[in-house]
Protein backbone atom coordinates (compact mmCIF):
# COMPACT_ATOMS: atom_id res chain seq x y z
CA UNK A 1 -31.01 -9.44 -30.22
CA UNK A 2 -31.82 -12.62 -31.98
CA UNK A 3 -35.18 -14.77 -31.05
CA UNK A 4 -34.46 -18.04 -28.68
CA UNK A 5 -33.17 -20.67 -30.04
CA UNK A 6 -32.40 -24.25 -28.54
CA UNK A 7 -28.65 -25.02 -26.98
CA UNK A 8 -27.59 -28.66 -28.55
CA UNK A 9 -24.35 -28.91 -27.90
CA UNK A 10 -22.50 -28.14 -24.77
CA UNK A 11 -18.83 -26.27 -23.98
CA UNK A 12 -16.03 -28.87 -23.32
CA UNK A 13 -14.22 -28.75 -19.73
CA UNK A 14 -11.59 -26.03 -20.10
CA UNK A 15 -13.32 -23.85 -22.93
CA UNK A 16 -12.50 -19.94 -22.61
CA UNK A 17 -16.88 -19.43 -22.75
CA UNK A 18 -17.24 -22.01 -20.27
CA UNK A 19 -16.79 -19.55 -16.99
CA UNK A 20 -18.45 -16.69 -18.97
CA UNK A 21 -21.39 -18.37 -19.75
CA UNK A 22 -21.65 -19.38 -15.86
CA UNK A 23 -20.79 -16.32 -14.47
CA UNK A 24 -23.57 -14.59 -16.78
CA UNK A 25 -26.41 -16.99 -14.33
CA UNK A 26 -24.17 -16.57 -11.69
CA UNK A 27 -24.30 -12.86 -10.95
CA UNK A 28 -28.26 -12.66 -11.17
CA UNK A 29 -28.30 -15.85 -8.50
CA UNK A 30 -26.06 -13.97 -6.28
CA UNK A 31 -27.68 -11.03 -6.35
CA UNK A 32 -31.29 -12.24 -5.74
CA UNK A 33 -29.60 -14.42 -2.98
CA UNK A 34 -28.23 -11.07 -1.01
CA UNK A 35 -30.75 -8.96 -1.25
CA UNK A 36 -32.31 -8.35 2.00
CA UNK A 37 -29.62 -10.23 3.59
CA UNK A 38 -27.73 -8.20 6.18
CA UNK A 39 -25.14 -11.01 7.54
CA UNK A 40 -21.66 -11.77 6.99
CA UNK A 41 -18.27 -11.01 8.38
CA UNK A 42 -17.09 -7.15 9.07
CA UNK A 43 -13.25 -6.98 7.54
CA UNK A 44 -12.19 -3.60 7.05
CA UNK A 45 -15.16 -1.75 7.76
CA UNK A 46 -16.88 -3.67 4.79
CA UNK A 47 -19.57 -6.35 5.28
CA UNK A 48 -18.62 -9.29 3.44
CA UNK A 49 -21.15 -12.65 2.81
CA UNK A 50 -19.33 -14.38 0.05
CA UNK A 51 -16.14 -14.83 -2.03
CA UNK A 52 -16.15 -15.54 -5.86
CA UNK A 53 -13.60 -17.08 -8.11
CA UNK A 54 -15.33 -18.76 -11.66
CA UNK A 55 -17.39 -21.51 -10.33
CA UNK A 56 -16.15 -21.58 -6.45
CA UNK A 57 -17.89 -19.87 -4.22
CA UNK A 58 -17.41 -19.11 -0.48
CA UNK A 59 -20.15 -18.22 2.01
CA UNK A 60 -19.23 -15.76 4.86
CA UNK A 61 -21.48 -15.83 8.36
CA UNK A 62 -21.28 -15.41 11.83
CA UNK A 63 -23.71 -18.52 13.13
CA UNK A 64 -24.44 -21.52 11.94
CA UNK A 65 -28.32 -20.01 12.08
CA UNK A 66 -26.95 -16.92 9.84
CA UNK A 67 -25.20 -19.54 7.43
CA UNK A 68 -27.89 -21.37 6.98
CA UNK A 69 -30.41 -18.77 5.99
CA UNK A 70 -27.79 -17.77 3.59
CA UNK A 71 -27.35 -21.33 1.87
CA UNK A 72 -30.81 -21.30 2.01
CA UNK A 73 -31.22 -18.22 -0.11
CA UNK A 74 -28.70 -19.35 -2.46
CA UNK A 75 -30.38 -22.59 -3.10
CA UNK A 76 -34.01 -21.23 -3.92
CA UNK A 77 -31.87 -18.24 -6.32
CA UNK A 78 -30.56 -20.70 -8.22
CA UNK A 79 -33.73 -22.98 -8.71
CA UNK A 80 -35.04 -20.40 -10.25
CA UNK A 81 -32.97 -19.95 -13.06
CA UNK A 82 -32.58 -24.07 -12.78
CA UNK A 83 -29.00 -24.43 -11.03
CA UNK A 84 -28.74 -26.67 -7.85
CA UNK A 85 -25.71 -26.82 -5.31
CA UNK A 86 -23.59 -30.07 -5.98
CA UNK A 87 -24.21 -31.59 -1.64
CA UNK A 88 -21.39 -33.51 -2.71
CA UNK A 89 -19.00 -30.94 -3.62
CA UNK A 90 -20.14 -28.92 -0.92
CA UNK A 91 -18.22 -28.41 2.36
CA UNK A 92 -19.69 -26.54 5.20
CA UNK A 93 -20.28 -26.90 9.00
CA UNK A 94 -23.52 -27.75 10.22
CA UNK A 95 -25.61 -26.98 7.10
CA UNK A 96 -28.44 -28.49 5.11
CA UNK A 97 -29.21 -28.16 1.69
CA UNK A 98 -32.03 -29.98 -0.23
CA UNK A 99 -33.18 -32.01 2.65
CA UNK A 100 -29.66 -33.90 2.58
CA UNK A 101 -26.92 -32.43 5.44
CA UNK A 102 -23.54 -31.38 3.82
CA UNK A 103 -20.33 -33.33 4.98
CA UNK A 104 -18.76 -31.53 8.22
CA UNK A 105 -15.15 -30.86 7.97
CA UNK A 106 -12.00 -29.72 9.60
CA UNK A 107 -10.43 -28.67 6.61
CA UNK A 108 -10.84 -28.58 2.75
CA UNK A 109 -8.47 -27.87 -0.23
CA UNK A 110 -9.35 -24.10 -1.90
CA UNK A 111 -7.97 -22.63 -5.35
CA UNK A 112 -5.42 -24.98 -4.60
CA UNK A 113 -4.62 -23.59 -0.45
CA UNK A 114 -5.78 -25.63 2.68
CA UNK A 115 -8.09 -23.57 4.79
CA UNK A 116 -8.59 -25.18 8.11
CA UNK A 117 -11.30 -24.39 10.69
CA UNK A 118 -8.99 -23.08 13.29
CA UNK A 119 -6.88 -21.60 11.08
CA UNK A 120 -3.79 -23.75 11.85
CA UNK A 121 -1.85 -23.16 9.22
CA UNK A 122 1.39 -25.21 9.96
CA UNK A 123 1.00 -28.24 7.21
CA UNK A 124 -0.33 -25.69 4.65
CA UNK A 125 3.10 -23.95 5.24
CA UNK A 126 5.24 -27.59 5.62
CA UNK A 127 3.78 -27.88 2.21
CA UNK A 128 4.68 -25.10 0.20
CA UNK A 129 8.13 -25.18 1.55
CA UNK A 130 8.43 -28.80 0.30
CA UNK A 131 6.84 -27.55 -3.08
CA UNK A 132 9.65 -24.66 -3.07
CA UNK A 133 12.70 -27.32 -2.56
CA UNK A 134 11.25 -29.28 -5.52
CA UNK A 135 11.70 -26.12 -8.12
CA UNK A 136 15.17 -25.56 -6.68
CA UNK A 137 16.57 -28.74 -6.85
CA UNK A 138 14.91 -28.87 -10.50
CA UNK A 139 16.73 -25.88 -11.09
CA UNK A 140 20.08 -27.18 -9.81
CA UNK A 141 21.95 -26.49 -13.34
CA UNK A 142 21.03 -23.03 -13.22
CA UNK A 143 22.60 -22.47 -9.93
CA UNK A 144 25.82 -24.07 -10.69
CA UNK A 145 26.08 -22.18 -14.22
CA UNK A 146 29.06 -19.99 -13.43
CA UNK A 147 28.22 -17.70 -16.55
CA UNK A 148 24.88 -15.98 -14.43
CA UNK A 149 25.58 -13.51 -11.87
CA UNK A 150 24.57 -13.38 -8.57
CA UNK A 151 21.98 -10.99 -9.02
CA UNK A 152 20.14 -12.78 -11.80
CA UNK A 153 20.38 -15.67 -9.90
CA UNK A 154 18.17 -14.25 -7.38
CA UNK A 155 16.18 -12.57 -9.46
CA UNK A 156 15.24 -16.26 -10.72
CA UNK A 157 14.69 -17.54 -7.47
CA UNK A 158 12.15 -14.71 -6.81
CA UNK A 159 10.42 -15.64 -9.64
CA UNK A 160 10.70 -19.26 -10.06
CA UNK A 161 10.61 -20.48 -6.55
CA UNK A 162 8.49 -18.16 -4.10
CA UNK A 163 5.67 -17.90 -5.98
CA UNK A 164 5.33 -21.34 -5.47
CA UNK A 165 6.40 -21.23 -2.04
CA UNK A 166 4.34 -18.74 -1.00
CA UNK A 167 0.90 -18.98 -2.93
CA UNK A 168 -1.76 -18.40 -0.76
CA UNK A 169 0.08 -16.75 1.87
CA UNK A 170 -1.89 -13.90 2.16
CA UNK A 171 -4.41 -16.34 3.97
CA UNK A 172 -2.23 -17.82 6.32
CA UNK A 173 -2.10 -17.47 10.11
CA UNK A 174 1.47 -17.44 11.08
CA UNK A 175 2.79 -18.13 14.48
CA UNK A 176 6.75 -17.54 15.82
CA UNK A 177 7.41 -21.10 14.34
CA UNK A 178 6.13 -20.69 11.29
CA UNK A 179 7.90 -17.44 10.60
CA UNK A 180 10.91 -19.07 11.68
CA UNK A 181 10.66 -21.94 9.11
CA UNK A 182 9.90 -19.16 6.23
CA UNK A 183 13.28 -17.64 7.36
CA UNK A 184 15.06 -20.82 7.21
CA UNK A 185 14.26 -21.95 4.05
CA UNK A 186 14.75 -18.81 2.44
CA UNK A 187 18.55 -18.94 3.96
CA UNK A 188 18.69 -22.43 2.82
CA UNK A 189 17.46 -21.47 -0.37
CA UNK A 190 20.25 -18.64 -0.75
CA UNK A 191 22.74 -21.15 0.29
CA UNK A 192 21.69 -23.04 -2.40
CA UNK A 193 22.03 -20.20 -5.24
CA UNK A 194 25.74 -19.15 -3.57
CA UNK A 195 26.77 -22.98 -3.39
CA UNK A 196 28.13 -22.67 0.06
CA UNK A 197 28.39 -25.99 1.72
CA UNK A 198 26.09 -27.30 4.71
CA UNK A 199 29.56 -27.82 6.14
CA UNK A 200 30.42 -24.58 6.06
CA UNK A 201 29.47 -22.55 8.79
CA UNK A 202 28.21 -18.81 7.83
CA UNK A 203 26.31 -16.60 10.17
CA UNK A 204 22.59 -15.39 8.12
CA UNK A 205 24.20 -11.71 8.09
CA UNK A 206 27.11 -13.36 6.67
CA UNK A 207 25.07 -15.42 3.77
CA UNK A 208 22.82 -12.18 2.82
CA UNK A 209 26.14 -9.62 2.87
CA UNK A 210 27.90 -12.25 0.01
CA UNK A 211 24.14 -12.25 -1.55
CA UNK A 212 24.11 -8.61 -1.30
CA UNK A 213 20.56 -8.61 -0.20
């Protein structure tokens, strides 16, 4: 261990240390905040009061009362080792922080997913499937290229297209609907990849036999 020594220069946005260095101030905040605290959600027989990815973090609670202790907590943790929470960047319901209340909102964008307070999930899935259409049509050529087989073809599509389609679907909250719309775009999709014609009428039993899914 060397003796302190004075930080001049500072990591630039995207640096590989940058989310070490905060998750190494992060952890010891975190862990002051919690203990003591017996709140949060029950999912699986586990207790759970927060969710972690790099810099984004997500506070679990059952009452407004029960978040707000928690935020609270947070807040004087991370004074301590001289972090504050960004109120700006900051989306909650019914929470203060700093003196300053917190903009209430219906929904906000997560790692890139849009959680919603009631957990409709219908324009979260409206937009993935949108998102999914993009890659295939960008990937027109390689359906058309008579030289790949059926099966790679699909293996493509797997790969290329519903990741995209279906990021963050472990999160979502389908309904009969939505499930329907999955189903029909995954035919259209496989329509696509065959080539067969929106004229042409083909039964889905029909489309996934030629498929051979």
């Amino acid at each position: 261990m060397s003796s302190w020594f004075r930080v001049r220069k500072r990591v630039r946005q995207g640096c590989n240390i940058s989310p070490c260095l905060f998750n190494i101030l992060a952890e010891p905040v975190m862990r002051k905040a919690l203990q003591g605290f017996a709140g949060g959600f029950r999912i699986g027989g586990k207790v759970i009061s927060n969710l972690r990815y790099a810099d984004d973090i997500v506070l679990l609670a059952t009452s407004p009362e029960e978040l707000q202790e928690l935020v609270s907590r947070v807040e004087r943790a991370a004074k301590e080792y001289n972090m504050l929470i960004s109120a700006a960047k900051t989306k909650v319901i019914t929470i203060t922080v700093a003196g300053g209340r917190l903009e209430q909102v219906d929904s906000f964008v997560y790692l890139g997913s849009k959680v919603r307070n009631d957990a409709d999930c219908t324009d979260e899935v409206k937009l993935r499937m949108a998102m999914g259409t993009t890659v295939m049509v960008k990937l027109t050529k390689m359906w058309k290229n008579k030289s790949l087989s059926t099966v790679t073809k699909l293996r493509l599509m797997k790969a290329l297209v519903w990741p995209v389609m279906s990021y963050g679907c472990e999160a979502w909250t389908l309904q009969l609907e939505e499930e329907k719309r999955i189903q029909a775009f995954e035919n259209k999709c496989i329509r696509k990849l065959l080539r067969i014609p929106r004229t042409k009428l083909m039964t889905t039993e029909q489309v996934y036999k030629m498929a051979g899914t």
